[in-house]
Protein backbone atom coordinates (compact mmCIF):
# COMPACT_ATOMS: atom_id res chain seq x y z
CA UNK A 1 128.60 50.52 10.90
CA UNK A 2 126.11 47.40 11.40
CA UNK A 3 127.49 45.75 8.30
CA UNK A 4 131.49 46.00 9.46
CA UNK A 5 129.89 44.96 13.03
CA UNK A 6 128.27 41.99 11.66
CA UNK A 7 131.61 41.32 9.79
CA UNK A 8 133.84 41.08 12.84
CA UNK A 9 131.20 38.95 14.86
CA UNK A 10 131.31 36.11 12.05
CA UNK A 11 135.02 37.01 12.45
CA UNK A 12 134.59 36.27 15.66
CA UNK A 13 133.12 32.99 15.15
CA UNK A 14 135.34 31.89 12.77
CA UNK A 15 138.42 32.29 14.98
CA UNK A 16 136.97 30.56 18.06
CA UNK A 17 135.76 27.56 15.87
CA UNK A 18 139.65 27.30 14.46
CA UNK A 19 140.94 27.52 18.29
CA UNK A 20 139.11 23.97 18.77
CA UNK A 21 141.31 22.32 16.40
CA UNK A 22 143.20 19.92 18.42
CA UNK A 23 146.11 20.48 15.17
CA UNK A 24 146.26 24.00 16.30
CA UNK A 25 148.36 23.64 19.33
CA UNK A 26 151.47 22.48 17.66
CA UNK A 27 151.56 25.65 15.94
CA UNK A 28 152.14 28.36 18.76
CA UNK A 29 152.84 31.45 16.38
CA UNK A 30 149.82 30.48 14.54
CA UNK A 31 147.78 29.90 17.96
CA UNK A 32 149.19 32.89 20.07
CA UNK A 33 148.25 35.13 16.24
CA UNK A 34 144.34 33.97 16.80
CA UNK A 35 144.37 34.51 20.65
CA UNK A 36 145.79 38.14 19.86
CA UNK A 37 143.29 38.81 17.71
CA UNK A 38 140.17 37.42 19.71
CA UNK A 39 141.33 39.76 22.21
CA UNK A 40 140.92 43.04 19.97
CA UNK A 41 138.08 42.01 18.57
CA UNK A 42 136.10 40.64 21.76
CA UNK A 43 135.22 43.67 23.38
CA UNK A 44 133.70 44.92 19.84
CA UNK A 45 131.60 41.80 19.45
CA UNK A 46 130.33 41.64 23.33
CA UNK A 47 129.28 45.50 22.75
CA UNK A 48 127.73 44.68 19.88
CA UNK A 49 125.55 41.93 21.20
CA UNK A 50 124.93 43.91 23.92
CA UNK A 51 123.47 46.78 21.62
CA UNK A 52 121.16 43.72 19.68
CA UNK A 53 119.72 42.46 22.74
CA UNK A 54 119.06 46.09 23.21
CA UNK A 55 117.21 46.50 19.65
CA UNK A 56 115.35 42.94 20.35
CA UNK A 57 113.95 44.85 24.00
CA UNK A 58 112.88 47.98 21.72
CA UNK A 59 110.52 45.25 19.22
CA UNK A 60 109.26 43.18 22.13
CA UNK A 61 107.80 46.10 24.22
CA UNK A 62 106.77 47.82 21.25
CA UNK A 63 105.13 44.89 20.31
CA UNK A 64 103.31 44.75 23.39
CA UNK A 65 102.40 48.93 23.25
CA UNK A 66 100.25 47.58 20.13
CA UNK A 67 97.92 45.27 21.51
CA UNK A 68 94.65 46.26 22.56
CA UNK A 69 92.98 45.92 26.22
CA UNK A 70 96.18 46.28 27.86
CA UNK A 71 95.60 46.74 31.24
CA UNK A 72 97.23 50.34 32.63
CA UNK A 73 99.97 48.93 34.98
CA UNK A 74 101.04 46.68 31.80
CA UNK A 75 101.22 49.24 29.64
CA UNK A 76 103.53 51.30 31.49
CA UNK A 77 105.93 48.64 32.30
CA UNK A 78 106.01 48.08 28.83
CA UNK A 79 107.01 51.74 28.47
CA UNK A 80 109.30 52.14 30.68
CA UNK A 81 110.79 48.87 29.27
CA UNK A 82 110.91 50.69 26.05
CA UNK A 83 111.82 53.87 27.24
CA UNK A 84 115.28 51.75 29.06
CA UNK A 85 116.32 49.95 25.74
CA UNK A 86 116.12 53.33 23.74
CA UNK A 87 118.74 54.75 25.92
CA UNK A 88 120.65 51.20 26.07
CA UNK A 89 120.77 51.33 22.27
CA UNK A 90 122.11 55.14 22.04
CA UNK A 91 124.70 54.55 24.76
CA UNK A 92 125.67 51.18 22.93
CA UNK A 93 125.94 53.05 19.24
CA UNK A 94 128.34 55.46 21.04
CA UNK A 95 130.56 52.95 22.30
CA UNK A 96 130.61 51.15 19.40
CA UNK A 97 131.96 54.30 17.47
CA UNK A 98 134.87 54.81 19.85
CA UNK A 99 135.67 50.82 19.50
CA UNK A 100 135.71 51.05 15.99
CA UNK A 101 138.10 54.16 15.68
CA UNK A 102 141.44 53.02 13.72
CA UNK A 103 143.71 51.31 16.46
CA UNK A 104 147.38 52.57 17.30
CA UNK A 105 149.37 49.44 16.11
CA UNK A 106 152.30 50.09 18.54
CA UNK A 107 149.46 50.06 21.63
CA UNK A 108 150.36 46.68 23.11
CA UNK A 109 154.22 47.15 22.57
CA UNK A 110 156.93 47.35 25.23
CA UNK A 111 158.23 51.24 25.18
CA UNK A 112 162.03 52.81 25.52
CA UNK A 113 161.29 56.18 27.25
CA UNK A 114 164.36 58.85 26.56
CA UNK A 115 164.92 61.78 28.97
CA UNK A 116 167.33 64.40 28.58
CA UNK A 117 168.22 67.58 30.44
CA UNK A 118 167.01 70.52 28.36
CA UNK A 119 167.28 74.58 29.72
CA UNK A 120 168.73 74.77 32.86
CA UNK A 121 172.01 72.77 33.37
CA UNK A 122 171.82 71.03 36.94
CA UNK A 123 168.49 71.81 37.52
CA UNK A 124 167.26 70.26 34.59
CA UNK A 125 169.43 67.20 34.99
CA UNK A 126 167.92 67.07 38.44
CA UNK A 127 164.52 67.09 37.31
CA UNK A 128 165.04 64.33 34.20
CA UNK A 129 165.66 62.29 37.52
CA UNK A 130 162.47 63.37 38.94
CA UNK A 131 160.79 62.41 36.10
CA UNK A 132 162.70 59.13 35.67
CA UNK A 133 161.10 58.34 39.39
CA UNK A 134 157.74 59.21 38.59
CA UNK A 135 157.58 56.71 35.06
CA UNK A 136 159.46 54.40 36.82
CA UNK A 137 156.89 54.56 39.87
CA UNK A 138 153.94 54.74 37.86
CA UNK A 139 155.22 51.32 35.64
CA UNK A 140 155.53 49.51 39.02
CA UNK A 141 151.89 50.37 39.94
CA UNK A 142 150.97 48.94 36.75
CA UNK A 143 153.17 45.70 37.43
CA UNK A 144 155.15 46.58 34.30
CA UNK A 145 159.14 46.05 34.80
CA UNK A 146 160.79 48.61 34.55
CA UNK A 147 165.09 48.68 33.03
CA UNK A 148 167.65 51.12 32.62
CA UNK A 149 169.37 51.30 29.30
CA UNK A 150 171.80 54.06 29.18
CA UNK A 151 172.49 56.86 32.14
CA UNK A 152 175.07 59.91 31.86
CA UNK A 153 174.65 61.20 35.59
CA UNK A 154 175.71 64.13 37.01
CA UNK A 155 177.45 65.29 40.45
CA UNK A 156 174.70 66.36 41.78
CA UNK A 157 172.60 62.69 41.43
CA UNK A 158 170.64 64.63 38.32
CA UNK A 159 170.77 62.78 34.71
CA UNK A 160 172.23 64.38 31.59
CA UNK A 161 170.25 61.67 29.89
CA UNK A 162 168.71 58.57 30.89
CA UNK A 163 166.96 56.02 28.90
CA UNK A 164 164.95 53.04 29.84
CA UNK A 165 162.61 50.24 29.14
CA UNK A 166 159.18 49.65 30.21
CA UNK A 167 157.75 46.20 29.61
CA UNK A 168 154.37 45.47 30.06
CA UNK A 169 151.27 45.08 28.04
CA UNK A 170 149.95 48.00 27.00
CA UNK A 171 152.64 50.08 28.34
CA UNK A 172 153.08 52.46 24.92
CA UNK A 173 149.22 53.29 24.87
CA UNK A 174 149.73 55.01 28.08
CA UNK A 175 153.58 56.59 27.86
CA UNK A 176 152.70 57.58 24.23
CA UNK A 177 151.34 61.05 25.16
CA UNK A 178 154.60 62.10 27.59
CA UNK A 179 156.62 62.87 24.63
CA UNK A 180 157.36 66.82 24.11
CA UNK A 181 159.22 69.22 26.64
CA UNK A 182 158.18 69.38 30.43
CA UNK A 183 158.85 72.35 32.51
CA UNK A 184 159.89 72.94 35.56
CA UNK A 185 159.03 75.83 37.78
CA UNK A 186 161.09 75.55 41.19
CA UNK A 187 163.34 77.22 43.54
CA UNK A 188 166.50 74.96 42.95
CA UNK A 189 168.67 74.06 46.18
CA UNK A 190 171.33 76.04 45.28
CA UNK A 191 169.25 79.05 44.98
CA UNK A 192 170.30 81.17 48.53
CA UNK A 193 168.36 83.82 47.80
CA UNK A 194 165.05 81.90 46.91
CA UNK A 195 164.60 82.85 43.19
CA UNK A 196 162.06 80.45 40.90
CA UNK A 197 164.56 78.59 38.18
CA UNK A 198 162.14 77.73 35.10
CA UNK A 199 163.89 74.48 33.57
CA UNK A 200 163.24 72.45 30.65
CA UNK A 201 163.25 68.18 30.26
CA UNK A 202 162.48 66.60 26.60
CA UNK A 203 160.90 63.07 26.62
CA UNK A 204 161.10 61.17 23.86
CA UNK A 205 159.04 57.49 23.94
CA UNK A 206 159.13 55.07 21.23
CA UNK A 207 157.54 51.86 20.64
CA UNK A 208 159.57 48.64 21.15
CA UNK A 209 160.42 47.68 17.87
CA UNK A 210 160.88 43.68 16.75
CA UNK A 211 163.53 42.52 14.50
CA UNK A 212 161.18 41.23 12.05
CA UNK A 213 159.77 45.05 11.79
CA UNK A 214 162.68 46.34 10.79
CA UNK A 215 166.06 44.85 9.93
CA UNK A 216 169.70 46.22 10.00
CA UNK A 217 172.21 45.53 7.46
CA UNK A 218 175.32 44.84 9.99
CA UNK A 219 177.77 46.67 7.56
CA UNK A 220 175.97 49.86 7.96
CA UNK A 221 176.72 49.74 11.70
CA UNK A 222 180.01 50.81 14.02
CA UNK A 223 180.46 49.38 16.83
CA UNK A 224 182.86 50.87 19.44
CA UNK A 225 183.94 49.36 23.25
CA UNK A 226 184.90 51.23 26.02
CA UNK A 227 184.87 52.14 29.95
CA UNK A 228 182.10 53.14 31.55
CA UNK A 229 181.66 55.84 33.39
CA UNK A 230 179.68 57.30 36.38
CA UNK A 231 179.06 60.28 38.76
CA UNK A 232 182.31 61.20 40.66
CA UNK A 233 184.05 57.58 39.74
CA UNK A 234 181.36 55.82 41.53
CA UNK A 235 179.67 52.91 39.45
CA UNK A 236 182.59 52.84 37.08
CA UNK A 237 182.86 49.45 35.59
CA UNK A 238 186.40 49.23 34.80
CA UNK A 239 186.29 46.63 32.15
CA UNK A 240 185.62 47.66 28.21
CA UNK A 241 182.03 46.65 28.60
CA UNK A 242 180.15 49.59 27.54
CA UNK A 243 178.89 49.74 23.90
CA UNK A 244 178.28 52.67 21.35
CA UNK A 245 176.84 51.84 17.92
CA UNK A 246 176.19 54.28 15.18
CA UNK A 247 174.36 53.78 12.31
CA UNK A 248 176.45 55.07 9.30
CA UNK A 249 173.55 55.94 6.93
CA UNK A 250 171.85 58.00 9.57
CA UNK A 251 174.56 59.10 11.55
CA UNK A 252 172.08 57.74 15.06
CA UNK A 253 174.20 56.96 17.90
CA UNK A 254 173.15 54.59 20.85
CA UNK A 255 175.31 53.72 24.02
CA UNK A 256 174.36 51.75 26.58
CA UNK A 257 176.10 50.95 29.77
CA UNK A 258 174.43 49.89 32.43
CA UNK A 259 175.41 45.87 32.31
CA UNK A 260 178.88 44.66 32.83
CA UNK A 261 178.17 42.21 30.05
CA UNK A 262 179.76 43.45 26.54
CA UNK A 263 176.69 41.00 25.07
CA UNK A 264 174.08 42.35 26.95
CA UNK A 265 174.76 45.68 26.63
CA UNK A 266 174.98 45.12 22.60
CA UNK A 267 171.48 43.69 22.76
CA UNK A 268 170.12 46.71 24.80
CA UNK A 269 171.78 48.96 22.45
CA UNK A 270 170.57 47.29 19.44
CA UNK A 271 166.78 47.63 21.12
CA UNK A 272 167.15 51.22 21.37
CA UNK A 273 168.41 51.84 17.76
CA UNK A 274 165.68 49.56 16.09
CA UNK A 275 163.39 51.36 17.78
CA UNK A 276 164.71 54.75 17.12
CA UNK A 277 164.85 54.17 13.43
CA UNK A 278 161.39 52.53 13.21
CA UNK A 279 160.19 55.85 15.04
CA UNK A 280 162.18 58.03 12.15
CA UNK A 281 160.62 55.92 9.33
CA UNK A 282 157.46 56.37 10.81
CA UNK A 283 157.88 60.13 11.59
CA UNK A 284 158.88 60.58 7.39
CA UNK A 285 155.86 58.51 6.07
CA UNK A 286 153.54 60.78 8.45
CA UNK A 287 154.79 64.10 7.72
CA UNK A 288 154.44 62.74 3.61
CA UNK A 289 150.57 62.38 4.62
CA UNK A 290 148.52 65.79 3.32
CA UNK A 291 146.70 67.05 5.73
CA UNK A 292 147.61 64.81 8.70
CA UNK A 293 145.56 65.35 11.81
CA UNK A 294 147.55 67.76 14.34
CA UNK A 295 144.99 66.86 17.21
CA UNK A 296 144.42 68.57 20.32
CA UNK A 297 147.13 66.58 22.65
CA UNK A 298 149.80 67.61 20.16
CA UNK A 299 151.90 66.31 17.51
CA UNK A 300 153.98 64.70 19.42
CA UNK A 301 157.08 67.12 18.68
CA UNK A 302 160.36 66.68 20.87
CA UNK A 303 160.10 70.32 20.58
CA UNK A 304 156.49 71.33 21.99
CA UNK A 305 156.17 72.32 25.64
CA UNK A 306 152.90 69.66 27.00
CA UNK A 307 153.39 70.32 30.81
CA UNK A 308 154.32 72.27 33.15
CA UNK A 309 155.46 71.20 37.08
CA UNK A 310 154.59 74.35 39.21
CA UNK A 311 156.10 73.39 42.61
CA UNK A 312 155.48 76.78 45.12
CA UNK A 313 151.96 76.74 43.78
CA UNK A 314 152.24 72.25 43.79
CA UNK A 315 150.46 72.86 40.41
CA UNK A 316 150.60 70.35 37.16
CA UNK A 317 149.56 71.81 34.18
CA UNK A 318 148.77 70.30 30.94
CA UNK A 319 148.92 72.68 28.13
CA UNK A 320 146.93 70.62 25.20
CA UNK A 321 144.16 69.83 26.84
CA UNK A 322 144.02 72.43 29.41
CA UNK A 323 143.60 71.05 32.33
CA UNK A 324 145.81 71.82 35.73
CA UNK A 325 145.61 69.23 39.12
CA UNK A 326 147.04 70.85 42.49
CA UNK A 327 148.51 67.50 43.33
CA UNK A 328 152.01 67.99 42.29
CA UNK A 329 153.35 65.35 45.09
CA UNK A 330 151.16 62.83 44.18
CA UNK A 331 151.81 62.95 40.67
CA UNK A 332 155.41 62.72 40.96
CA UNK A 333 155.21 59.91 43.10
CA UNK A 334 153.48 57.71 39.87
CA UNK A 335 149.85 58.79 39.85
CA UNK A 336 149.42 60.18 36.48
CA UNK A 337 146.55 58.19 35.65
CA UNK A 338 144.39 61.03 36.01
CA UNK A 339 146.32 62.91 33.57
CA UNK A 340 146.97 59.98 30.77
CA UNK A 341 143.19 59.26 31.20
CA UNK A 342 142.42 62.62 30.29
CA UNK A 343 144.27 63.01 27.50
CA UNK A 344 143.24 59.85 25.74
CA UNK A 345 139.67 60.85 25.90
CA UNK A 346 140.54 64.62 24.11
CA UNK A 347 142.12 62.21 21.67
CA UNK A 348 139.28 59.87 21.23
CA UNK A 349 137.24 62.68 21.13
CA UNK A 350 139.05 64.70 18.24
CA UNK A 351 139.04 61.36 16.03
CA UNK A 352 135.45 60.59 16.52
CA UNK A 353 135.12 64.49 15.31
CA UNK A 354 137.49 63.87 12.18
CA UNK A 355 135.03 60.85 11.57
CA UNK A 356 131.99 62.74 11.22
CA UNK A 357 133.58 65.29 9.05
């Protein structure tokens, strides 16, 4: 670990030494490529430092423990001074191992988060909007923007499906671990005679993929125009803006409607699909991995239940890590921090376990 350590540091070195070429600054892509990777690499290197000046502490006051006459107050200042750095140096080592686990590429990306009504008809389409509140809520806290794609609503103000955008930096790191099935444990409205409706939502989430990640032959695309539409003719752009596009060779659709601009909503639509065939290529070269790690927040399977919403008990439960809040108001007003927090360290925790195997 000291040797890759030492490694980035001169890394380190090297890259701030090329940032005071005065050349540098006419090439943006180049510059904005070194400041990107400075800022993965910085916390590493001021860890590390921290953990030598640690090790230097450990030599000086043993250093001082050795020589003879020294007076009794000395000597336990020196101690305790060695006794301090010891524990500075363990603590250090341990956060060095955690900054040195493999990093999620897609971390820093914008995300398109997908909900859908699952089990439950109305009730679930209510709840997708629920949960479209509570991301969208929690994205403003962060002072990421937040954009609607594509939205089938219902009657009732619920969403068939709704998908959206989330730009900010960092924003996938956080959303990543919302995909799977969230249910919903509730007495609906429309209940008279007060009954608990168990309904399902899926959430998908996918990285914001660039056009230089993957490209899209144009001829393997169909593009189709027409009206959109809304709850109860409300909304209803009358002109032929609206956009579907399938991909032939996959047979992926993507609509999106929610500009009255034919162009723009072509350029939202062609976001989502990138993305959702990144995410598919990504998904096959996984599952082609023996023995890939099935951690303790999940796989990350449209099809696993993570969460449940208990609302007569105002209970959240998550089922991969185990761990249930009595908060249910708070967190679906946008304060799932706790719960995102919490399941990043499980992961960290599994990987630094893999690591040792």
């Amino acid at each position: 670990m000291l040797d890759k350590l030492k490694r980035i540091e001169e890394k380190f070195e090297q890259l701030n030494a090329r940032l005071c070429d005065p050349d540098l600054v006419a090439d943006m892509e180049l510059y904005t490529g070194i400041m990107r990777e400075l800022k993965q690499i910085t916390p590493v290197v001021e860890k590390y430092r921290e953990y030598k000046d640690a090790e230097k502490r450990i030599e000086e006051a043993k250093l001082l423990l050795s020589e003879n006459g020294l007076d009794r107050d000395f000597r336990e200042m020196a101690q305790e001074e060695l006794d301090a750095a010891r524990e500075l140096t363990e603590k250090t080592q341990e956060e060095l191992k955690i900054l040195l686990l493999p990093r999620d590429e897609n971390d820093d990306k914008n995300v398109i988060v997908e909900i859908r009504g699952g089990a439950g008809g109305e009730e679930a389409a209510l709840f997708a909007g629920v949960l479209y509140r509570m991301y969208s809520m929690y994205a403003e806290t962060k002072g990421w923007k937040s954009e609607i794609l594509y939205a089938n609503e219902t009657e009732l103000g619920g969403f068939k499906e709704i998908s959206f955008m989330i730009e900010g930096e960092g924003a996938y790191s956080r959303f990543k671990f919302e995909i799977g099935v969230h249910r919903v444990q509730r007495v609906p409205e429309t209940e008279s005679q007060g009954r608990i409706h168990t309904s399902t939502v899926t959430v998908a989430v996918l990285p914001e993929a660039q056009e230089v990640e993957f490209e899209i032959n144009p001829a393997d695309l169909k593009i189709d125009t027409y009206c959109s539409s809304g709850a109860g003719g409300q909304k209803v752009n009358k002109t032929s803006s609206a956009i579907r596009i399938t991909h032939l060779p996959t047979g992926v659709v993507v609509e999106c409607q929610d500009e009255r601009s034919q162009y723009k909503n072509k350029d939202k639509a062609m976001k989502v699909l990138r993305s959702r065939l990144l995410e598919a290529e990504r998904e096959k070269q996984n599952s082609a991995i023996a023995g890939e790690r099935r951690s303790q927040v999940g796989t990350g399977d449209r099809s696993e239940r993570i969460r449940t919403y208990n609302y007569p008990q105002g209970r959240v439960s998550d089922h991969r890590i185990g761990l249930t809040l009595y908060r249910i108001e708070s967190i679906l007003n946008g304060d799932i921090d706790e719960l995102i927090d919490a399941l990043i360290t499980a992961d960290t925790a599994e990987k630094l376990k893999e690591q040792e195997i």
